[in-house]
N, C-alpha and C. Protein backbone atom coordinates (compact mmCIF):
# COMPACT_ATOMS: atom_id res chain seq x y z
N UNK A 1 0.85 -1.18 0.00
CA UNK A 1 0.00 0.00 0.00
C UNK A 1 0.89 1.24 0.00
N UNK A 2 0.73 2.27 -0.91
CA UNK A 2 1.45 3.22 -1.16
C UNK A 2 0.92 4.51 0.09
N UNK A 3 1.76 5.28 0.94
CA UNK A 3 1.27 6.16 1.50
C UNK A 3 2.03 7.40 1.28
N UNK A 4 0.82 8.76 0.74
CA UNK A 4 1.57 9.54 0.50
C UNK A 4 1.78 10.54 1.67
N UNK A 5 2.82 11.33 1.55
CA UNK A 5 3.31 12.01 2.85
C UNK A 5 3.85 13.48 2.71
N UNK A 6 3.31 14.36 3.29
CA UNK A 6 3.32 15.86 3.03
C UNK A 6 3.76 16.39 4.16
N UNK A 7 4.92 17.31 4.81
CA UNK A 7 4.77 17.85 5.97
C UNK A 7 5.04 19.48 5.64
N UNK A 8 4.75 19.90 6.92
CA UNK A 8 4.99 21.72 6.53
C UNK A 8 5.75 21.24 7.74
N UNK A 9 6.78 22.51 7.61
CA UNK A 9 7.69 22.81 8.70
C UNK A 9 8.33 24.04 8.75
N UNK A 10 9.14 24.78 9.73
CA UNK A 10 9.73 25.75 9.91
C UNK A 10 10.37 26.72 8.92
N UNK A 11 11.19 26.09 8.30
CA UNK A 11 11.70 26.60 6.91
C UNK A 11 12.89 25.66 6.32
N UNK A 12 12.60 25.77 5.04
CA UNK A 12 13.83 24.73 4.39
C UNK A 12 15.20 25.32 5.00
N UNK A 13 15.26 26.90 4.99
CA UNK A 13 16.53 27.72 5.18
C UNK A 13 16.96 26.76 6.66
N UNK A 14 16.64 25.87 7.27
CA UNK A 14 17.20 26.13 8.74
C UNK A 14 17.73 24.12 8.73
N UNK A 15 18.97 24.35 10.05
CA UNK A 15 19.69 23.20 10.58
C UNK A 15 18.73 22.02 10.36
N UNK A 16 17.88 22.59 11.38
CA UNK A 16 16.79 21.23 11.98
C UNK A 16 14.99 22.13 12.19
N UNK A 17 14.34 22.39 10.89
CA UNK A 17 13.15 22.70 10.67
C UNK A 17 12.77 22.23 12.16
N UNK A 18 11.36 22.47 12.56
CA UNK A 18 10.86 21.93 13.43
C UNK A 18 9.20 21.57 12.54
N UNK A 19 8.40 20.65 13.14
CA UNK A 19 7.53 20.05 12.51
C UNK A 19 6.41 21.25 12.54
N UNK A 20 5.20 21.53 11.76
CA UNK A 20 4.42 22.08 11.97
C UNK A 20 3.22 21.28 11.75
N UNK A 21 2.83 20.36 10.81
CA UNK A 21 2.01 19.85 10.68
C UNK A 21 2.66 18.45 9.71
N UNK A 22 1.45 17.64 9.69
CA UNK A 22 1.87 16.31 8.92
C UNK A 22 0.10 15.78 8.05
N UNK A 23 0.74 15.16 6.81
CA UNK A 23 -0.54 14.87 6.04
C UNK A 23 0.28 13.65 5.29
N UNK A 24 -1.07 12.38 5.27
CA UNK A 24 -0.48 11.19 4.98
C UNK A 24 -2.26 10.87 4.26
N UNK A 25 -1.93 10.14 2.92
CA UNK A 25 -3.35 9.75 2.56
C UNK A 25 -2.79 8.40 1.77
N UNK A 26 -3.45 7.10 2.03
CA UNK A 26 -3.37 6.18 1.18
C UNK A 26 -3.74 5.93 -0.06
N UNK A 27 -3.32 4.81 -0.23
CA UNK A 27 -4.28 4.86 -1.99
C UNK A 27 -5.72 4.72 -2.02
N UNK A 28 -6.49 4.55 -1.18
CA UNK A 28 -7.45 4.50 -1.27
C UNK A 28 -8.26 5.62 -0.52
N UNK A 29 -7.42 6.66 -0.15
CA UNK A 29 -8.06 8.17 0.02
C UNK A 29 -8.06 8.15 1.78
N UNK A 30 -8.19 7.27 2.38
CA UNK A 30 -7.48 7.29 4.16
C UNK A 30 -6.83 8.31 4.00
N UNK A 31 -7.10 9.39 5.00
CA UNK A 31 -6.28 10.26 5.61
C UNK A 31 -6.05 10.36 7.35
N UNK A 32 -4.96 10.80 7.48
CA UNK A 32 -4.14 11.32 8.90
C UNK A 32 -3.64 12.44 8.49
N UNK A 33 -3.93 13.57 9.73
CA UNK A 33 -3.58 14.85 9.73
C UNK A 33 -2.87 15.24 10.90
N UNK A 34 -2.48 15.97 11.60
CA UNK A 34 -2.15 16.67 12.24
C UNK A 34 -1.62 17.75 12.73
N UNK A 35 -1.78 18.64 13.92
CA UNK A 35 -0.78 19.67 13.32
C UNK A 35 -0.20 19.69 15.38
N UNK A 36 0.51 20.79 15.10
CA UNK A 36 1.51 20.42 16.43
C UNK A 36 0.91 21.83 16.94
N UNK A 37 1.10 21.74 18.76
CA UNK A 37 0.64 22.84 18.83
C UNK A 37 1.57 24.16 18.61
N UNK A 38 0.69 25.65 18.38
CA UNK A 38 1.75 26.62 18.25
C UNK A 38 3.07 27.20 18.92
N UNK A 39 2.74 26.75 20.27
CA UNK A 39 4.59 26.90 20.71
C UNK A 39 5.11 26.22 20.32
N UNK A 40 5.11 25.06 19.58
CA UNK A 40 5.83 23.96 19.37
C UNK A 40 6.82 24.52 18.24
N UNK A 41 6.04 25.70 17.71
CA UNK A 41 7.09 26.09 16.03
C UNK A 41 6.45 27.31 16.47
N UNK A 42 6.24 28.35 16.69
CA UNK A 42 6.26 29.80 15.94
C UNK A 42 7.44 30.36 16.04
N UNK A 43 8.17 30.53 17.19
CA UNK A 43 9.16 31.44 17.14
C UNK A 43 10.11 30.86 16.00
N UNK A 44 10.50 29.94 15.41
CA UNK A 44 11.31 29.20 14.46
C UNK A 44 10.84 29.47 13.14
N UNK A 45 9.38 29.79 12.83
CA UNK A 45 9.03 29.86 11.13
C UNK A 45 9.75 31.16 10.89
N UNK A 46 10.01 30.80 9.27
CA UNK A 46 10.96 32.01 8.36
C UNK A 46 9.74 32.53 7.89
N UNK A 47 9.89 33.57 7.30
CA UNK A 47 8.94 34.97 6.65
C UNK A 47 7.98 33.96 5.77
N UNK A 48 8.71 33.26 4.78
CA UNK A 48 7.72 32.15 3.69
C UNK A 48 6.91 31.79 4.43
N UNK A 49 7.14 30.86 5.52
CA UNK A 49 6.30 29.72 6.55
C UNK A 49 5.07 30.91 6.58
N UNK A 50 5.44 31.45 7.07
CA UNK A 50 4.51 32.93 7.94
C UNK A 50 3.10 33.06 6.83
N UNK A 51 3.86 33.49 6.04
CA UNK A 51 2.56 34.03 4.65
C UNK A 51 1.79 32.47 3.72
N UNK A 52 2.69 31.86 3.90
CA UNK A 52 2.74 30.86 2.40
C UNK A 52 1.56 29.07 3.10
N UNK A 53 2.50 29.49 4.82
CA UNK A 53 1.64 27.86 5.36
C UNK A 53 0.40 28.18 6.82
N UNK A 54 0.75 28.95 7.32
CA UNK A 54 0.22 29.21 8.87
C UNK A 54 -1.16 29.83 8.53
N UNK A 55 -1.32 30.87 7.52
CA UNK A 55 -3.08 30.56 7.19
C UNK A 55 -3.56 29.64 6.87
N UNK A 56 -3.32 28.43 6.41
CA UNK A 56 -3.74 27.39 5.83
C UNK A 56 -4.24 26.71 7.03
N UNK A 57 -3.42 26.51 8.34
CA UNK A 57 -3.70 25.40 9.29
C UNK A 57 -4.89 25.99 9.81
N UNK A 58 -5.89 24.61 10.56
CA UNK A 58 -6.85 24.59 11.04
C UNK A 58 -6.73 25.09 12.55
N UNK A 59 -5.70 24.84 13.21
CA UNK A 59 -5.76 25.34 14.39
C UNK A 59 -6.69 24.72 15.82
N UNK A 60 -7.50 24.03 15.18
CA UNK A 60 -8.76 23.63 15.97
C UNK A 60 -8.04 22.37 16.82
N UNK A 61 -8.62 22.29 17.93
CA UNK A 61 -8.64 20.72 18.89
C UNK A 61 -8.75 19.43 18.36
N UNK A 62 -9.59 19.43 17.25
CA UNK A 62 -9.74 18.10 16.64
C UNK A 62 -8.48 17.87 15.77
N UNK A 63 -7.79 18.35 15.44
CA UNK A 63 -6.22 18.28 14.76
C UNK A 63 -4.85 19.06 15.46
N UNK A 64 -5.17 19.79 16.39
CA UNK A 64 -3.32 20.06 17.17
C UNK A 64 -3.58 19.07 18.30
N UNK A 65 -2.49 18.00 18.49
CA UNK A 65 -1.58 17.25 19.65
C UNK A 65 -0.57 17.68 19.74
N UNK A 66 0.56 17.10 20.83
CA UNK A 66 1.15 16.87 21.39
C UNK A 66 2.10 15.74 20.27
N UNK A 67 3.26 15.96 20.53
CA UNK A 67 4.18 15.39 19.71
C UNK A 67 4.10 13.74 19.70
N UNK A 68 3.92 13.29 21.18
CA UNK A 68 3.72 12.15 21.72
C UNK A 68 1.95 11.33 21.03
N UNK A 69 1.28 12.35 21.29
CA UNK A 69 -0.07 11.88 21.06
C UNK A 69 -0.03 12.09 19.23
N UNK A 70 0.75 12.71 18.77
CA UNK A 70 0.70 12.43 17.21
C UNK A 70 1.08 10.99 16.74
N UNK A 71 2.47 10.74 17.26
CA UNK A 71 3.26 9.33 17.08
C UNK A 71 2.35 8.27 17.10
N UNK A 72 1.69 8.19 18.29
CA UNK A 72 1.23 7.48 19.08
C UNK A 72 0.23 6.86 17.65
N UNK A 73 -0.77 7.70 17.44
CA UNK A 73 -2.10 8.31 16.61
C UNK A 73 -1.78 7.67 15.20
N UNK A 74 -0.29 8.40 14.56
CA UNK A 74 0.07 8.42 13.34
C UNK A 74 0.74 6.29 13.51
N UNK A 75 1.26 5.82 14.50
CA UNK A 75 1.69 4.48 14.41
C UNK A 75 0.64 3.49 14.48
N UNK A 76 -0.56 3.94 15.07
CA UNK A 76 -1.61 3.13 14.81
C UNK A 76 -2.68 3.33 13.36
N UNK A 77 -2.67 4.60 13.17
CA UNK A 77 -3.11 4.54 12.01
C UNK A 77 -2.00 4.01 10.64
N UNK A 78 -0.84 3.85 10.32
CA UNK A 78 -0.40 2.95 9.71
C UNK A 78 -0.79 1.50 9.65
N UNK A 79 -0.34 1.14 11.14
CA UNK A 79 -0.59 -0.36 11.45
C UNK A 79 -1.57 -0.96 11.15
N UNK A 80 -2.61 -0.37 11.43
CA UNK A 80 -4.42 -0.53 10.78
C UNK A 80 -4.29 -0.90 8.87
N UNK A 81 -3.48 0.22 8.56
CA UNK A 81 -3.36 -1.10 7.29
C UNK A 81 -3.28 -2.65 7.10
N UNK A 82 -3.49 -3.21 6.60
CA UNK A 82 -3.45 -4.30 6.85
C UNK A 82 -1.95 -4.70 5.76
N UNK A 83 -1.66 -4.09 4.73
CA UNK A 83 -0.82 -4.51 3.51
C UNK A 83 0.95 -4.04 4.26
N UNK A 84 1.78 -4.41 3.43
CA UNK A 84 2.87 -3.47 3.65
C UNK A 84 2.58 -2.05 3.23
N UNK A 85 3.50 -1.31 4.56
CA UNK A 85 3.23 0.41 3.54
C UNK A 85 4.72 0.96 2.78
N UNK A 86 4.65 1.58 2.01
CA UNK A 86 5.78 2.41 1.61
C UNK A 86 5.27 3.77 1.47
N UNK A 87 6.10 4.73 2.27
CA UNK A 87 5.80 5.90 1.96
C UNK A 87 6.43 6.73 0.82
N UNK A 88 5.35 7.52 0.15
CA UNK A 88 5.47 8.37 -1.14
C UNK A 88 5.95 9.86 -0.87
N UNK A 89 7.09 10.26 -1.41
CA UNK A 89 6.86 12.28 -0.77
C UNK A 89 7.87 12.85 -2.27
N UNK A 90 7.40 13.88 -1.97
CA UNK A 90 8.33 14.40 -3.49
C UNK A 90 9.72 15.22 -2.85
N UNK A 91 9.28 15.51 -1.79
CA UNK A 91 11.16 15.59 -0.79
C UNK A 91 11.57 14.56 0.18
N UNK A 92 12.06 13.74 0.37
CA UNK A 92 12.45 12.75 0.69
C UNK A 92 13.09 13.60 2.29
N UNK A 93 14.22 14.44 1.66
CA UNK A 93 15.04 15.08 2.81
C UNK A 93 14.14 15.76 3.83
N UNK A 94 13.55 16.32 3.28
CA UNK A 94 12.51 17.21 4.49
C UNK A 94 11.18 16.47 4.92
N UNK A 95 10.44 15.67 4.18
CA UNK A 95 9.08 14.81 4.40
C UNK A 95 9.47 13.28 5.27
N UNK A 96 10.27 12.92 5.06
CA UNK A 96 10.65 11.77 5.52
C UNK A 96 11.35 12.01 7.06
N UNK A 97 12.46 12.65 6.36
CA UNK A 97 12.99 12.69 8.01
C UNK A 97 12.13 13.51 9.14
N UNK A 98 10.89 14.18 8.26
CA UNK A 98 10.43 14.62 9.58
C UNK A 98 8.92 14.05 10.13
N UNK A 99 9.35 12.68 9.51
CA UNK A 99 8.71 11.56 9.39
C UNK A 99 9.30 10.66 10.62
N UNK A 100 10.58 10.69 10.51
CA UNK A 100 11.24 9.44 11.39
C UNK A 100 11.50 10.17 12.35
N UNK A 101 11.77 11.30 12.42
CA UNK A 101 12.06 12.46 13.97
C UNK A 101 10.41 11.99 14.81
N UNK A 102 9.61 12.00 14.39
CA UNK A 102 7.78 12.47 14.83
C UNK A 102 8.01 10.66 15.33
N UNK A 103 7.84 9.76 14.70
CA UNK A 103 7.36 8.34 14.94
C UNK A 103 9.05 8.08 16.19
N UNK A 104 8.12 7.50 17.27
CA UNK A 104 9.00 7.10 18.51
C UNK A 104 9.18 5.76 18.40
N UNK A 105 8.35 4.72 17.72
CA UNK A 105 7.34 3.76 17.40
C UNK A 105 7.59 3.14 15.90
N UNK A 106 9.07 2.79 15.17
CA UNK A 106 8.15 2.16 13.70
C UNK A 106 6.97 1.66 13.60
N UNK A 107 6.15 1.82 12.85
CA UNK A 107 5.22 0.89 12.41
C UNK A 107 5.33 -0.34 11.79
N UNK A 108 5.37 -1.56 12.17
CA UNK A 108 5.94 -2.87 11.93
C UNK A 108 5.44 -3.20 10.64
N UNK A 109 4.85 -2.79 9.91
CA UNK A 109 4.33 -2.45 8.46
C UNK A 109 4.46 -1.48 7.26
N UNK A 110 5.73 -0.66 7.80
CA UNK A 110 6.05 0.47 7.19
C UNK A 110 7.53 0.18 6.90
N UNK A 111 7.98 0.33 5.64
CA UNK A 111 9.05 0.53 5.16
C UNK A 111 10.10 1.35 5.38
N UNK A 112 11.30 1.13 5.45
CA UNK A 112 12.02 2.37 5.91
C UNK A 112 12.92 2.55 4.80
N UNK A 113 12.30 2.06 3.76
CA UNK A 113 13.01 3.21 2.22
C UNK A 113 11.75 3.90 1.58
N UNK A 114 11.59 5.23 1.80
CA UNK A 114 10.79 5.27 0.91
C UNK A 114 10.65 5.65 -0.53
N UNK A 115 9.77 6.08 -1.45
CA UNK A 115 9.92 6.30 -2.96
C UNK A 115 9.35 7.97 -2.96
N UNK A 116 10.64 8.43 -3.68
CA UNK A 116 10.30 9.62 -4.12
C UNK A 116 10.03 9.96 -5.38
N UNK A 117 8.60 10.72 -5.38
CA UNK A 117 7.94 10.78 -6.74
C UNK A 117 7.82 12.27 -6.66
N UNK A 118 8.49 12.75 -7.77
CA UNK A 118 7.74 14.64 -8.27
C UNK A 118 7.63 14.36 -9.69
N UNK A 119 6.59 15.17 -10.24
CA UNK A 119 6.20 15.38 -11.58
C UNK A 119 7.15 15.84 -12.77
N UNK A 120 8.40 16.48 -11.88
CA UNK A 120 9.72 16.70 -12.81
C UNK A 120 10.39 15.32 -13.16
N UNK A 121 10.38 14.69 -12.44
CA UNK A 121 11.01 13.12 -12.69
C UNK A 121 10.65 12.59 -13.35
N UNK A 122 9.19 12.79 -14.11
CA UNK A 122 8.49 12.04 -15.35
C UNK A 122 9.26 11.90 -16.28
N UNK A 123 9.73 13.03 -16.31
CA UNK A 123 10.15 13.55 -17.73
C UNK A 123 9.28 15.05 -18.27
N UNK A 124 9.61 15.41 -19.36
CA UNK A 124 9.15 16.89 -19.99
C UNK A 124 8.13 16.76 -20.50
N UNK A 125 7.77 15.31 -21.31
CA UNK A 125 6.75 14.91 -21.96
C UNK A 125 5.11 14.82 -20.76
N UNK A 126 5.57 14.11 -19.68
CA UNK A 126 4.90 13.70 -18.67
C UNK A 126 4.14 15.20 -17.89
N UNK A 127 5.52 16.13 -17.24
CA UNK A 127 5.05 16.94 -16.64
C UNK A 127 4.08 17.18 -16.43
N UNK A 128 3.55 18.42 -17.50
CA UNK A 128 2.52 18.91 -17.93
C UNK A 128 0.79 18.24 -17.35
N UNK A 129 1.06 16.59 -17.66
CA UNK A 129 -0.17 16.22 -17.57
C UNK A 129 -0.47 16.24 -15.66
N UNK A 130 1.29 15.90 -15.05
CA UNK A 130 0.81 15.61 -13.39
C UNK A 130 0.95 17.11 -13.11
N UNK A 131 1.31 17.98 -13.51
CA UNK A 131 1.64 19.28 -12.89
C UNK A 131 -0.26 20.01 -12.50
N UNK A 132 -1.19 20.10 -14.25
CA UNK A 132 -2.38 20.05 -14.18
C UNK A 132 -3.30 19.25 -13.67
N UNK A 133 -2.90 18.14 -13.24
CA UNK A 133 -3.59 17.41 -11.74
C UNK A 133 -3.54 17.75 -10.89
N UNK A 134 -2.68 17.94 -10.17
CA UNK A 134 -2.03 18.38 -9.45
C UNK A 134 -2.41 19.66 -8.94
N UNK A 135 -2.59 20.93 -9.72
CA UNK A 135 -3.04 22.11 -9.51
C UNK A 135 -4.38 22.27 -9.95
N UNK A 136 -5.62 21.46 -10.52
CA UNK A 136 -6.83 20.96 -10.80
C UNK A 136 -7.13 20.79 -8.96
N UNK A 137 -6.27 19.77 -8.50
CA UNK A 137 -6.51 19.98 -7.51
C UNK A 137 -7.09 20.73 -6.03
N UNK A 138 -5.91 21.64 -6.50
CA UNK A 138 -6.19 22.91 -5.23
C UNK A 138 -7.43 24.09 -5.28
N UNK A 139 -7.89 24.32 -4.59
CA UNK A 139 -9.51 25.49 -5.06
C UNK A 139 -9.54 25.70 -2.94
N UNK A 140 -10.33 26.37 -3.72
CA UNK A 140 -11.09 26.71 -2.42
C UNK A 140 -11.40 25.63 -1.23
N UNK A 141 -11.21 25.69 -0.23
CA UNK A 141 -11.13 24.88 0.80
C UNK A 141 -9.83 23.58 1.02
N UNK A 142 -8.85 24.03 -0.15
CA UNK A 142 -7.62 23.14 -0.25
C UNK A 142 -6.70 23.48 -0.84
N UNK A 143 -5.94 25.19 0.18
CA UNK A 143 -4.67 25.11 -0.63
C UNK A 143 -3.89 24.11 -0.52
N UNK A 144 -3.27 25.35 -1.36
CA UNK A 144 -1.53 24.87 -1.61
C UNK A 144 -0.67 25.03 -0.08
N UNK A 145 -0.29 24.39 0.13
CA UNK A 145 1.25 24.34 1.23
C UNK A 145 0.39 24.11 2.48
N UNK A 146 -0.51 23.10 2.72
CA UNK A 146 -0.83 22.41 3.83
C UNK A 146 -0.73 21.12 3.37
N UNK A 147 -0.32 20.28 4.48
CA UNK A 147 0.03 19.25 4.46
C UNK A 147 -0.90 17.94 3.92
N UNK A 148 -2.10 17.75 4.22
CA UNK A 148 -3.00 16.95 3.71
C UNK A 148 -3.22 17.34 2.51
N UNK A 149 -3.33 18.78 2.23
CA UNK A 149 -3.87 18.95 0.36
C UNK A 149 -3.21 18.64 -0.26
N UNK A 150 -1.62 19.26 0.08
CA UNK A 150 -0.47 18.44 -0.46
C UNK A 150 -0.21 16.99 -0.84
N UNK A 151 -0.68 16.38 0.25
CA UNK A 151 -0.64 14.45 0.17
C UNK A 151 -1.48 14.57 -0.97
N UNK A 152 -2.71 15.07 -0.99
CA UNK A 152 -3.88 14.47 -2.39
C UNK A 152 -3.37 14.56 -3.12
N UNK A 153 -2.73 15.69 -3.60
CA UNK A 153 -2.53 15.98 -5.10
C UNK A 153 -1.25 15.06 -5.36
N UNK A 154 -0.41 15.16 -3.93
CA UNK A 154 0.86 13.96 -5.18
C UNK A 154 0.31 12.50 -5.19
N UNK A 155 -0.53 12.03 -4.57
CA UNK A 155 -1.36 11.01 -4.98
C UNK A 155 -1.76 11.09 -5.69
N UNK A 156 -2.97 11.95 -6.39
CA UNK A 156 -3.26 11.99 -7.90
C UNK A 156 -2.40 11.83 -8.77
N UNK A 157 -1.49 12.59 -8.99
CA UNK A 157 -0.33 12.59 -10.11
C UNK A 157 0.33 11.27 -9.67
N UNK A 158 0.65 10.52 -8.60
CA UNK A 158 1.66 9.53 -8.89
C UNK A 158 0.78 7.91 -9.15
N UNK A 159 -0.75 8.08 -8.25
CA UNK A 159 -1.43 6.69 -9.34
C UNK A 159 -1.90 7.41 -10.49
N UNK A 160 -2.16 8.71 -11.02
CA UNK A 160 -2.25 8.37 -12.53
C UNK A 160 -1.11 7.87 -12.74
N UNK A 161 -0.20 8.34 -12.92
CA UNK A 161 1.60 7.82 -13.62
C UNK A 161 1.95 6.32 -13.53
N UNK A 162 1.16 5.77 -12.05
CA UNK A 162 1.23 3.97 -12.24
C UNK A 162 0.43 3.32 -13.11
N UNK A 163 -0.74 4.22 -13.40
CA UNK A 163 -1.99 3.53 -13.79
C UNK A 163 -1.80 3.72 -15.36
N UNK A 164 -1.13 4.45 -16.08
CA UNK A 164 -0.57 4.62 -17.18
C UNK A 164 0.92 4.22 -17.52
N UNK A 165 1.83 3.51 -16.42
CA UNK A 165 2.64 2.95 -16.39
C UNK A 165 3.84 3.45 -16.50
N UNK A 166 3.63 4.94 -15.94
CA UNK A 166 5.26 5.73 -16.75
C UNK A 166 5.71 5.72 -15.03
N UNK A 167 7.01 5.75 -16.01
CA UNK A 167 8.26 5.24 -14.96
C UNK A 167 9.33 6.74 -14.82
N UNK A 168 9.83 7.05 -13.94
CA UNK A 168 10.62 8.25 -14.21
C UNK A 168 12.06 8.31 -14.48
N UNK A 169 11.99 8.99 -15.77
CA UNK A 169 13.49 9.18 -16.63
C UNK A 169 14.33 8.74 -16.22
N UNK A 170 14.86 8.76 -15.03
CA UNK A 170 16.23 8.17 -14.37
C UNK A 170 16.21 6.88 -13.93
N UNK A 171 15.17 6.42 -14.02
CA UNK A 171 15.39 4.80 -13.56
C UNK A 171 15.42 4.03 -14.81
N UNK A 172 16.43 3.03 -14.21
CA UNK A 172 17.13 2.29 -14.90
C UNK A 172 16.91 0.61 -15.12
């Protein structure tokens, strides 16, 4: 089972981002959200974070925990899969590791390589078609640069690309 994986965080510019939120949706449209509470990151977001992600979050009780109660949350909702998982992200460096920083807990069903898919990797020919999925996507009630809207859309673009069978340029 493919899981895709979106996080917002502090700013690319920095050592060690700190988490702000996390978005994970399976192939079959399962979602996990979360977001961390606001001391946890404000004083750390760069000017981008500020304008580009922090209107987006919900803010509400039913989605900010506790770092502990995310893990906790996010390792059982993996496990509940029943298949193997591999996780999907189009930054590997920043989505993943702030993937394995958050989980205290592997999930005994989760892979620890995961596959990185962006719409540039298609190829030039490809782009175009996942880029307009992709941004078809986003409207009203689902920007850009929150973490769950994020997961949908590279799910769209990466099972169309299985489901049409294209493979990306560099693999061999």
């Amino acid at each position: 089972m493919l899981i895709f994986l979106d996080t917002e965080f502090t700013g690319l510019d920095q050592r060690k981002p700190d988490l702000i939120s996390i978005g994970l949706v399976d192939e079959t449209g399962q979602e996990f959200y979360a977001e961390l509470p606001e001391v946890h990151w404000t004083v750390q977001c760069n000017e981008w974070v500020h304008f580009n992600v922090l209107p987006h979050l919900h803010g509400s009780d039913d989605y900010v925990q506790n770092e502990a109660l995310i893990s906790e949350s996010l390792v059982a909702w993996i496990e509940n899969i029943s298949d193997k998982a591999i996780i999907v992200t189009d930054c590997i460096d920043a989505d993943f590791t702030q993937l394995k920083r958050l989980l205290q807990k592997w999930p005994n069903n989760l892979d620890v390589r995961p596959i990185q898919f962006t719409a540039w990797s298609m190829g030039e020919d490809k782009q175009p078609t996942l880029q307009t999925l992709m941004n078809n996507y986003y409207g009203p009630g689902r920007p850009r640069h929150h973490a769950l809207h994020d997961a949908h859309a590279l799910r769209l673009a990466a099972l169309y690309a299985v489901k049409n069978g294209w493979q990306p340029e560099n693999l061999d």
